[in-house]
C-alpha atoms as a PDB file:
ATOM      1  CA  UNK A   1     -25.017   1.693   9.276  1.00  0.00           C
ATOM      2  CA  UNK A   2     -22.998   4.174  11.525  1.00  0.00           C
ATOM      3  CA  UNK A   3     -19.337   4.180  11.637  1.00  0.00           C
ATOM      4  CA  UNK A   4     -17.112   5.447  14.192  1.00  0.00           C
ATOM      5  CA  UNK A   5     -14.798   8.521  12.892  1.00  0.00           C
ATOM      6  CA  UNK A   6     -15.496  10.879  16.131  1.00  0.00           C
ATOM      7  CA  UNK A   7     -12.698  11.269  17.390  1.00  0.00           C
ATOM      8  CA  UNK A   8      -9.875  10.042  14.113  1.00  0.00           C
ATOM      9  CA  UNK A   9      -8.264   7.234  14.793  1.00  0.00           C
ATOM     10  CA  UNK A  10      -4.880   9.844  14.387  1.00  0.00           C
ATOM     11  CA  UNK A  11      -6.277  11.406  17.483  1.00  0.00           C
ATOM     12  CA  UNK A  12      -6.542   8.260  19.230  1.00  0.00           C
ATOM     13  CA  UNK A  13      -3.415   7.089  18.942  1.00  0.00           C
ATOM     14  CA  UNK A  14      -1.268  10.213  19.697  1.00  0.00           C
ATOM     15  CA  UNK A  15      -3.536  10.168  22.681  1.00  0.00           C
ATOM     16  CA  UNK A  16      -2.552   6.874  23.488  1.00  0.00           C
ATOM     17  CA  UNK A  17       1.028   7.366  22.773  1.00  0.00           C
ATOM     18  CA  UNK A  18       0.471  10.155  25.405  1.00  0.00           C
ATOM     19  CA  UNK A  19       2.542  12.523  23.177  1.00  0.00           C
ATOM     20  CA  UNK A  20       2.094  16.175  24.857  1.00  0.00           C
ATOM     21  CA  UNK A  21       2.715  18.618  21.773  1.00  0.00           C
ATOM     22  CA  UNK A  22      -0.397  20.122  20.281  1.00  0.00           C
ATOM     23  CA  UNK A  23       2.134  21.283  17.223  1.00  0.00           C
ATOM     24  CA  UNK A  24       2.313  17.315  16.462  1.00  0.00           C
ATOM     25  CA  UNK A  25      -0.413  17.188  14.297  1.00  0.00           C
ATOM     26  CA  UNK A  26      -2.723  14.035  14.132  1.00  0.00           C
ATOM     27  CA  UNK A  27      -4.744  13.190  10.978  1.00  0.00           C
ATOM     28  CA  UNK A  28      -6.748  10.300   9.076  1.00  0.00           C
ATOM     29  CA  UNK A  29      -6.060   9.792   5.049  1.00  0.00           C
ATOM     30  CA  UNK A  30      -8.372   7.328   3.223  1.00  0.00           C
ATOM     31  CA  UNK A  31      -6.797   6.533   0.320  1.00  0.00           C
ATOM     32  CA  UNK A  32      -7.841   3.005   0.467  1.00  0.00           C
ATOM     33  CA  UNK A  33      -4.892   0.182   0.126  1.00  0.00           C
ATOM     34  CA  UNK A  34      -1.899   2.475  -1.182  1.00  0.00           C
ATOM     35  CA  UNK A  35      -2.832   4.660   1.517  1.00  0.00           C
ATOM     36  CA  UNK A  36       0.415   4.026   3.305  1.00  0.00           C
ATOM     37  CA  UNK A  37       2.595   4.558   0.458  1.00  0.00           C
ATOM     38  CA  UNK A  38       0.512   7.878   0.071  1.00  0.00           C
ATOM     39  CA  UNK A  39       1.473   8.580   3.703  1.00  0.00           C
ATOM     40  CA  UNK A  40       5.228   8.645   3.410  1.00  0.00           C
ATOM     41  CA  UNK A  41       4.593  10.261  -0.116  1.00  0.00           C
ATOM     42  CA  UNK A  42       3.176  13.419   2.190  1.00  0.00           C
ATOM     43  CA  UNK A  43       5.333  12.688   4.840  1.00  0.00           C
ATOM     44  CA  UNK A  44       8.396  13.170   2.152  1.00  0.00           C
ATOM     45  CA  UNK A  45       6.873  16.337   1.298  1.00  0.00           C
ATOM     46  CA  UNK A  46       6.175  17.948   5.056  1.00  0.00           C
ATOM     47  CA  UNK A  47      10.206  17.050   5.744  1.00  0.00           C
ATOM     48  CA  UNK A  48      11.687  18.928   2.750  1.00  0.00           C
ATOM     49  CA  UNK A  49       9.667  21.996   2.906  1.00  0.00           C
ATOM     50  CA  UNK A  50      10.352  22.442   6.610  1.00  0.00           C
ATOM     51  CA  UNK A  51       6.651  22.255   7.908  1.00  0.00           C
ATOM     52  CA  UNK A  52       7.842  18.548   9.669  1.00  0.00           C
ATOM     53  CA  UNK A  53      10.652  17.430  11.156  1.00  0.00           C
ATOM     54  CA  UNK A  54       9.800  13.839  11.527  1.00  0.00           C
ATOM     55  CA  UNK A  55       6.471  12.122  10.831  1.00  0.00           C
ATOM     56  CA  UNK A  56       5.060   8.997  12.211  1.00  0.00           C
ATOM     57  CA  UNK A  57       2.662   7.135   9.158  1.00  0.00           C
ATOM     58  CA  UNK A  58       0.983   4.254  10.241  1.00  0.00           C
ATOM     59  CA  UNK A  59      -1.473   1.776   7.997  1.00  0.00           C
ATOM     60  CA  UNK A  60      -3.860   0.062   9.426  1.00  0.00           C
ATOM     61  CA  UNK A  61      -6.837  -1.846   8.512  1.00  0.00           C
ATOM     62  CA  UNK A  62      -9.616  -3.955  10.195  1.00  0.00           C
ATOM     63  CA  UNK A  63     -11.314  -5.594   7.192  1.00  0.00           C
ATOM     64  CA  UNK A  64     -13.084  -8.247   9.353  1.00  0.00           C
ATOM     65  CA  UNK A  65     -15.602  -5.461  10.455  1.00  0.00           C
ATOM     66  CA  UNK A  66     -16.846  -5.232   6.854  1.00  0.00           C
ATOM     67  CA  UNK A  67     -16.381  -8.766   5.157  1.00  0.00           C
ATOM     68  CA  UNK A  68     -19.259 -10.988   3.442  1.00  0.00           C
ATOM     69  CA  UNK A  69     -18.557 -14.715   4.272  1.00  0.00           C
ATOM     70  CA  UNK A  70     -21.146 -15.207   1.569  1.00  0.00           C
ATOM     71  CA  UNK A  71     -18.732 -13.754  -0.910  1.00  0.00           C
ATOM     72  CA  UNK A  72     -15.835 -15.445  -1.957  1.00  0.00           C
ATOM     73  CA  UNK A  73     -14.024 -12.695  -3.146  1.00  0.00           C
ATOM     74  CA  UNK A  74     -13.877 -11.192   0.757  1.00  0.00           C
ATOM     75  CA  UNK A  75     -11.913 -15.136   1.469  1.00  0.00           C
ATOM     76  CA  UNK A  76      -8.573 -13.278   1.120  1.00  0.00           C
ATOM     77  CA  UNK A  77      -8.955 -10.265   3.396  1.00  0.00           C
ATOM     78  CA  UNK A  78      -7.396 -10.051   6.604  1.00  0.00           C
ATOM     79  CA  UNK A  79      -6.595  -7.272   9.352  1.00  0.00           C
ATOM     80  CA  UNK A  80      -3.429  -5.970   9.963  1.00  0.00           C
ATOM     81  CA  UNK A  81      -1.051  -2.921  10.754  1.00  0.00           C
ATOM     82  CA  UNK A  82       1.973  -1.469   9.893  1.00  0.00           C
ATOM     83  CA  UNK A  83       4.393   1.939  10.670  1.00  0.00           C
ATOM     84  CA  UNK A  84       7.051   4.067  10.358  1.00  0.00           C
ATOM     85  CA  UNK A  85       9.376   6.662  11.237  1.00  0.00           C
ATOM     86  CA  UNK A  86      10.003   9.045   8.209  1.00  0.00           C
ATOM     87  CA  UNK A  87      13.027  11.993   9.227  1.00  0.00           C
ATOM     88  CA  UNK A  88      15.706  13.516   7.743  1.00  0.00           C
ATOM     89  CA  UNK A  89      18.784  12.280   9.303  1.00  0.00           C
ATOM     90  CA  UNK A  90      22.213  10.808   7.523  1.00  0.00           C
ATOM     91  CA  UNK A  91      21.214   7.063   9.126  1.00  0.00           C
ATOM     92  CA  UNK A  92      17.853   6.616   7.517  1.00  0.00           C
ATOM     93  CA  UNK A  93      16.904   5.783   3.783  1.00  0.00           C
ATOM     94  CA  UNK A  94      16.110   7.974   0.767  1.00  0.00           C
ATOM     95  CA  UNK A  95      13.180   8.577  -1.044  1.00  0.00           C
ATOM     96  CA  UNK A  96      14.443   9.169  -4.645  1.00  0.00           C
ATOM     97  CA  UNK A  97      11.393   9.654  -6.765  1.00  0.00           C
ATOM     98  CA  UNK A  98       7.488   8.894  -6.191  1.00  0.00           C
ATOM     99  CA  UNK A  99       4.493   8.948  -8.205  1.00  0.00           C
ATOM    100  CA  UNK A 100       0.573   9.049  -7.811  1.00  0.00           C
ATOM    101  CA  UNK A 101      -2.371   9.051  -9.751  1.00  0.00           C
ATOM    102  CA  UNK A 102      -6.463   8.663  -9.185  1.00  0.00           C
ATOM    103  CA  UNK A 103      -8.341   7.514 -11.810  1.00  0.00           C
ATOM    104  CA  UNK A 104     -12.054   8.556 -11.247  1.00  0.00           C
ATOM    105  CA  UNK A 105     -14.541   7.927 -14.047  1.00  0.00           C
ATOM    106  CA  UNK A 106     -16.160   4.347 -14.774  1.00  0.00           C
ATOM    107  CA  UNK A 107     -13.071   3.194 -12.545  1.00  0.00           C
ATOM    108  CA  UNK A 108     -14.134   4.958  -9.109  1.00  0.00           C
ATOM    109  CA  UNK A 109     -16.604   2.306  -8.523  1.00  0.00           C
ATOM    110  CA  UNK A 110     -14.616  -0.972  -8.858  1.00  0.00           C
ATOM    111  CA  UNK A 111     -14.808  -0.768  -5.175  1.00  0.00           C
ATOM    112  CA  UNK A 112     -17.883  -0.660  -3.197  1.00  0.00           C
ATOM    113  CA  UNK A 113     -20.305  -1.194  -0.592  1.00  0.00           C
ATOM    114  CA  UNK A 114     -22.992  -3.694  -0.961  1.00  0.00           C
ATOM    115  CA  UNK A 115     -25.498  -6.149   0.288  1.00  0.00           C
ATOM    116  CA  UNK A 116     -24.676 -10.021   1.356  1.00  0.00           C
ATOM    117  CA  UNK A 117     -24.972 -12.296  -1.212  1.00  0.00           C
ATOM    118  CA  UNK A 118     -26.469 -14.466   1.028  1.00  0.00           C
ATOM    119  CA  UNK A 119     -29.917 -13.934  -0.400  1.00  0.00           C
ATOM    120  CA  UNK A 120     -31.530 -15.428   2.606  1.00  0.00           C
ATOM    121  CA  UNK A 121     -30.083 -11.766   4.469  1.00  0.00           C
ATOM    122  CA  UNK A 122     -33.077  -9.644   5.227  1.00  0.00           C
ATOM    123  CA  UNK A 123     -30.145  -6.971   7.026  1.00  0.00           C
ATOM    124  CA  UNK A 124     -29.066  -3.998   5.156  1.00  0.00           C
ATOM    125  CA  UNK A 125     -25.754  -4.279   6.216  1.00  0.00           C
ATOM    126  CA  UNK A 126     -23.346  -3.234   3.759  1.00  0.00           C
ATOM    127  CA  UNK A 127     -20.188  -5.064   2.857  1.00  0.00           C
ATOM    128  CA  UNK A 128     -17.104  -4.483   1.117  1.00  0.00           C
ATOM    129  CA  UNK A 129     -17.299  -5.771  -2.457  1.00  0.00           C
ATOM    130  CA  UNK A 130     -15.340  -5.858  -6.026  1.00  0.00           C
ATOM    131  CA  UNK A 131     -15.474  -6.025  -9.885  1.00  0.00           C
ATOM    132  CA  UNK A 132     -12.552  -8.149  -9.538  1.00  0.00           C
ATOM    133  CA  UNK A 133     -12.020  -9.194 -13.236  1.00  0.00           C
ATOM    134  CA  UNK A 134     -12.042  -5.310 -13.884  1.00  0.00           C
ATOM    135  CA  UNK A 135      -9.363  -4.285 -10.979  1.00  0.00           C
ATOM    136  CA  UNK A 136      -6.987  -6.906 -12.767  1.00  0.00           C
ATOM    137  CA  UNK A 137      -7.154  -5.724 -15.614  1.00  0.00           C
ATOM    138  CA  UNK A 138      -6.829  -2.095 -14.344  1.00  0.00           C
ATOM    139  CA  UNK A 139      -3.934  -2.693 -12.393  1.00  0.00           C
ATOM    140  CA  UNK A 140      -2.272  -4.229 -15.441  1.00  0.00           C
ATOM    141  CA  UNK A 141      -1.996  -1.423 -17.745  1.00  0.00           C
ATOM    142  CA  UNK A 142      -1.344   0.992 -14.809  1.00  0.00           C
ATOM    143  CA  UNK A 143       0.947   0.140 -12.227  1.00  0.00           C
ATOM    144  CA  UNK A 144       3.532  -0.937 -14.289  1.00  0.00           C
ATOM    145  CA  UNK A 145       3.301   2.460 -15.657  1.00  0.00           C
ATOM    146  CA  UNK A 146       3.038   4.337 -12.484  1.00  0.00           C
ATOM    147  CA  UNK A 147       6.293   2.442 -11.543  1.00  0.00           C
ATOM    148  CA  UNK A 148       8.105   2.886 -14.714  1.00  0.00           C
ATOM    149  CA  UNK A 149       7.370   6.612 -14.636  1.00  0.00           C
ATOM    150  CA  UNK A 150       8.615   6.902 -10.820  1.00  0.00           C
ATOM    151  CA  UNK A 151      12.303   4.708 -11.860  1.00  0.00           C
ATOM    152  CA  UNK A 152      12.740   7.070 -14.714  1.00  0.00           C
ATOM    153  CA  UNK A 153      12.037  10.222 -12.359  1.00  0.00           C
ATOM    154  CA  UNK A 154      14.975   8.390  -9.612  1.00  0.00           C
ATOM    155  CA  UNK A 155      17.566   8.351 -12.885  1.00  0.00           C
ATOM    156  CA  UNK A 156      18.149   4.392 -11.507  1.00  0.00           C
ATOM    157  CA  UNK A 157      18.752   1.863 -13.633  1.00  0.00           C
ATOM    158  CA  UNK A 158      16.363  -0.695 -13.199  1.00  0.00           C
ATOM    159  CA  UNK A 159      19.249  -3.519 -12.898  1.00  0.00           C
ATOM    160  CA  UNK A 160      19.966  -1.597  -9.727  1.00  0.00           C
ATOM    161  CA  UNK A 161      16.538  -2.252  -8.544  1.00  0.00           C
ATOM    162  CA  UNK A 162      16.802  -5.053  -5.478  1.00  0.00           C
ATOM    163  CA  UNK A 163      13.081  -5.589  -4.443  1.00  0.00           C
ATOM    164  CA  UNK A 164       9.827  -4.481  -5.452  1.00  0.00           C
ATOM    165  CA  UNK A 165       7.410  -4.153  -2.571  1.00  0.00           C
ATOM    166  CA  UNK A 166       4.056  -4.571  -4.002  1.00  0.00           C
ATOM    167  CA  UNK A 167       0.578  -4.244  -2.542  1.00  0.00           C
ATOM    168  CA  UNK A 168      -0.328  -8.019  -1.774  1.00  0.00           C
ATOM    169  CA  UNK A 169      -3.709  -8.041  -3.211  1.00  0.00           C
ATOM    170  CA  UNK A 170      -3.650 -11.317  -5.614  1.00  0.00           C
ATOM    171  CA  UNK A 171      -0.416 -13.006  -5.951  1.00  0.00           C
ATOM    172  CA  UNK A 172      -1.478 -13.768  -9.769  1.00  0.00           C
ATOM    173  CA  UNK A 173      -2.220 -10.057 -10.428  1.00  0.00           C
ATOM    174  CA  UNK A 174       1.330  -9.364  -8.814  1.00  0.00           C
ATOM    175  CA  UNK A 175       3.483 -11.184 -10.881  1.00  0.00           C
ATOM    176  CA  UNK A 176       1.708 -10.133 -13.541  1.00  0.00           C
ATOM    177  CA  UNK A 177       2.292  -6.673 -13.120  1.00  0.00           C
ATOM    178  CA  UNK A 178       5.900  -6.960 -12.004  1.00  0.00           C
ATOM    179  CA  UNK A 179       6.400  -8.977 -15.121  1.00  0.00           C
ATOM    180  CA  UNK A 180       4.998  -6.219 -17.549  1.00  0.00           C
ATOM    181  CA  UNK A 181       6.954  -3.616 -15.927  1.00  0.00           C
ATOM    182  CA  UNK A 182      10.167  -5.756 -16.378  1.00  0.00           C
ATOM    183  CA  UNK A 183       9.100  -6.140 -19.973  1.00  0.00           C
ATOM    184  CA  UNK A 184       8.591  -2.717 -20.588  1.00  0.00           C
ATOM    185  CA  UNK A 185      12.718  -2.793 -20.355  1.00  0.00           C
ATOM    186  CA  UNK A 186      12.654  -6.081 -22.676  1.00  0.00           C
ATOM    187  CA  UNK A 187      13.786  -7.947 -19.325  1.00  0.00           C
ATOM    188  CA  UNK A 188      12.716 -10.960 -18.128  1.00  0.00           C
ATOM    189  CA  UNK A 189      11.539 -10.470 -14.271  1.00  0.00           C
ATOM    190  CA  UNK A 190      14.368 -11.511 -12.096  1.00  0.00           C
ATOM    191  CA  UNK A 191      13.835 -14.468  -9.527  1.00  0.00           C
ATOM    192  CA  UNK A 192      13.294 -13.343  -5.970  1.00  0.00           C
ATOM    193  CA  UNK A 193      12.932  -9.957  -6.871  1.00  0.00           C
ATOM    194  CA  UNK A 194       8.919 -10.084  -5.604  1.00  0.00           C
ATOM    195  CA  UNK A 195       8.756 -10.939  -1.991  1.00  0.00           C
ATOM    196  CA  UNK A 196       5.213 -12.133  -0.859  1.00  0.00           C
ATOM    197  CA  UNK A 197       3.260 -12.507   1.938  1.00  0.00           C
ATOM    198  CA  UNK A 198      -0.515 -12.873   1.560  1.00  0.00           C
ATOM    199  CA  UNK A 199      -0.068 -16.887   1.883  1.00  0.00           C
ATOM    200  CA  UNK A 200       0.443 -15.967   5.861  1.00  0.00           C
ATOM    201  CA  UNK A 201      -1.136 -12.539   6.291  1.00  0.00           C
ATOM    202  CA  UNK A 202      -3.807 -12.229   3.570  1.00  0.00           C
ATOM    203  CA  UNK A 203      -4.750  -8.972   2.044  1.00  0.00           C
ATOM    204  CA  UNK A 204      -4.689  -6.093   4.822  1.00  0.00           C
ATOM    205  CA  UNK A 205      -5.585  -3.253   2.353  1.00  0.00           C
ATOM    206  CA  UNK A 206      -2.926  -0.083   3.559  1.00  0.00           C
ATOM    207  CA  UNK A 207      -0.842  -2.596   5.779  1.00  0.00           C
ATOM    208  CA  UNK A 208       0.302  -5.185   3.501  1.00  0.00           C
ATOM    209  CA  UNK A 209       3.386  -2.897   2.206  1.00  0.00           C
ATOM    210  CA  UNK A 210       4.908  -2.230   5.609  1.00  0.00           C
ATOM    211  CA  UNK A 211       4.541  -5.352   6.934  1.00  0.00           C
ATOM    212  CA  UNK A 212       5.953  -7.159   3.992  1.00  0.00           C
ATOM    213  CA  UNK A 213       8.565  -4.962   3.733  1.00  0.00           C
ATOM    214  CA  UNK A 214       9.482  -5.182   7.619  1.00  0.00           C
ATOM    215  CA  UNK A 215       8.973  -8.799   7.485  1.00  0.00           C
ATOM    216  CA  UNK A 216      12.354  -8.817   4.517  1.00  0.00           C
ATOM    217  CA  UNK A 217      13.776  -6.368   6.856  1.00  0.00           C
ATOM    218  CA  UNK A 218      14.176  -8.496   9.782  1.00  0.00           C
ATOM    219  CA  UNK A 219      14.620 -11.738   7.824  1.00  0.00           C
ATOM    220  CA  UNK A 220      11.031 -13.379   8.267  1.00  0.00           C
ATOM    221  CA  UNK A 221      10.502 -14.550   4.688  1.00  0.00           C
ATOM    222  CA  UNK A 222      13.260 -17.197   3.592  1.00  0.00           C
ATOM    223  CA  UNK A 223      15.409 -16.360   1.064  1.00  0.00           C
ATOM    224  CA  UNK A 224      14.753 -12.589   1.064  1.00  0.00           C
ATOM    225  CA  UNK A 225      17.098  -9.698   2.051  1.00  0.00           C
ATOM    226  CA  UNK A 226      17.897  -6.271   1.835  1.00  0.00           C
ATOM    227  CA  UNK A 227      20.744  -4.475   2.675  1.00  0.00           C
ATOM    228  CA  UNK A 228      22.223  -0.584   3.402  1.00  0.00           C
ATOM    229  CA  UNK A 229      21.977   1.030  -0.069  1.00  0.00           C
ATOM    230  CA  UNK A 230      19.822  -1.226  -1.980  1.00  0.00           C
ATOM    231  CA  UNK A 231      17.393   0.449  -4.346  1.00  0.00           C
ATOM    232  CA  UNK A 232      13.908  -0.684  -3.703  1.00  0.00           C
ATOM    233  CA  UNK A 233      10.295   0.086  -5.357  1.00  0.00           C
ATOM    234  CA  UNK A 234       7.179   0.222  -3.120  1.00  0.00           C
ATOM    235  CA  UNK A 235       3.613  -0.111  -5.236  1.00  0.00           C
ATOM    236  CA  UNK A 236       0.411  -0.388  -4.758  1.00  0.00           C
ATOM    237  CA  UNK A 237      -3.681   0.116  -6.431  1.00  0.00           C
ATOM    238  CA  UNK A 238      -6.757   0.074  -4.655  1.00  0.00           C
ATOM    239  CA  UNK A 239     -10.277   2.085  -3.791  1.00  0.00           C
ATOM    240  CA  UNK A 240     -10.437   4.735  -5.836  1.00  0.00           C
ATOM    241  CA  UNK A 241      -8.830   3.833  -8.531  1.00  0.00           C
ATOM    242  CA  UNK A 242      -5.733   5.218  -6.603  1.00  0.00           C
ATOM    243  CA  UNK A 243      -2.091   4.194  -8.048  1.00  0.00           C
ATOM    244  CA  UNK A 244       1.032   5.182  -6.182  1.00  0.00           C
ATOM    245  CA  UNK A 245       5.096   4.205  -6.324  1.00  0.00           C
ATOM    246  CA  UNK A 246       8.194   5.309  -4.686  1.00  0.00           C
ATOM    247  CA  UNK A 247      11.696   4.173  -5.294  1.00  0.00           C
ATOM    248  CA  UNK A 248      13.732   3.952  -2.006  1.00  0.00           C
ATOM    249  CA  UNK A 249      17.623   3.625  -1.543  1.00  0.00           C
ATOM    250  CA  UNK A 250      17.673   1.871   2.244  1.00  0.00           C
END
């Protein structure tokens, strides 16, 4: 029933980086599986009012520690861990626009912690667990929103838009979203615009953006690309309810 938060993981890894400077400041966000998008979201933010001057964000998750085999909903979760560089500099990409929301009333609960469904458990071990069936439908009405708001902030046209880069929770629920927000434009969704991942590396919670996204990066998913200048959207939903987007010029 104890968890392990003393010291953060942030501290634990600038200590193992062995990085000297006690003005490179080393903190945990929980913000659940957009968490990483949230990162470079405050990362953004430190760089242009001057308090940073580069920022490492880093997602990770270990959902093995706190899966129910019993439950087949946990089938899909995996471990995994992503990160990134974010700096001001003429070689690296562009955030144009970014978005976030937290929904908090019947919604904050969609996501919990309880008991094994294996009724034959006498431990009180808690698990991770989900109103599944409600988080679809959630993420239907507003992540398509959340992105549509954060293109029309960026002034892009959404032809321009190469890839969307969205949290790989349930390929079903992906499409569907990325379809919606294409028909919100009366467009049809373009082929290959949705590169996925969660056949190979499941759902990691606040990795599966940047390792999806390095994975088209360095050419690991077949027929998917990006190139110097391409507009791209990064989305994702999860504990909470927490909804973020960014658009992203490479």
């Amino acid at each position: 029933s104890q968890s392990d938060t003393v010291p953060s993981l942030a501290t634990r890894v600038k200590h193992l980086l062995k990085i000297k400077n006690p003005n490179c400041v080393a903190y945990d966000m929980l913000f659940g599986c957009p968490g990483w998008i949230e990162g470079v979201i405050q990362a953004h933010a430190f760089i242009k009012s001057g308090i940073a001057k580069k920022c490492l964000v880093i997602g990770a998750e270990t959902l093995s520690r706190v899966i129910d085999q019993h439950d087949r909903d946990s089938m899909i979760y995996s471990d995994g861990a992503g990160a990134c560089i974010i700096e001001d500099s003429e070689d690296s990409g562009e955030i144009l626009a970014h978005t976030s929301a937290t929904y908090t009333n019947e919604e904050a609960f969609y996501l919990f912690f309880g008991e094994s469904h294996n009724k034959a458990c006498t431990s009180k071990t808690q698990y991770i667990k989900m109103y599944g069936r409600k988080i679809y439908e959630f993420a239907l009405i507003h992540v398509p929103n959340a992105m549509r708001d954060c293109l029309e902030k960026s002034g892009i046209p959404i032809e321009n838009v190469k890839k969307i880069f969205i949290h790989q929770a349930n390929e079903k629920m992906d499409e569907a979203i990325v379809k919606r927000f294409y028909k919100s434009y009366n467009l049809e969704m373009p082929e290959g615009v949705m590169p996925m991942n969660i056949h190979e590396m499941g759902n990691s919670s606040v990795a599966t953006v940047p390792t999806l996204f390095h994975m088209v990066k360095t050419g690991k998913i077949e027929n998917q690309q990006i190139e110097k200048g391409d507009v791209v959207i990064f989305a994702s939903v999860g504990a909470g309810m927490n909804i973020n987007a960014i658009v992203h010029r490479c």
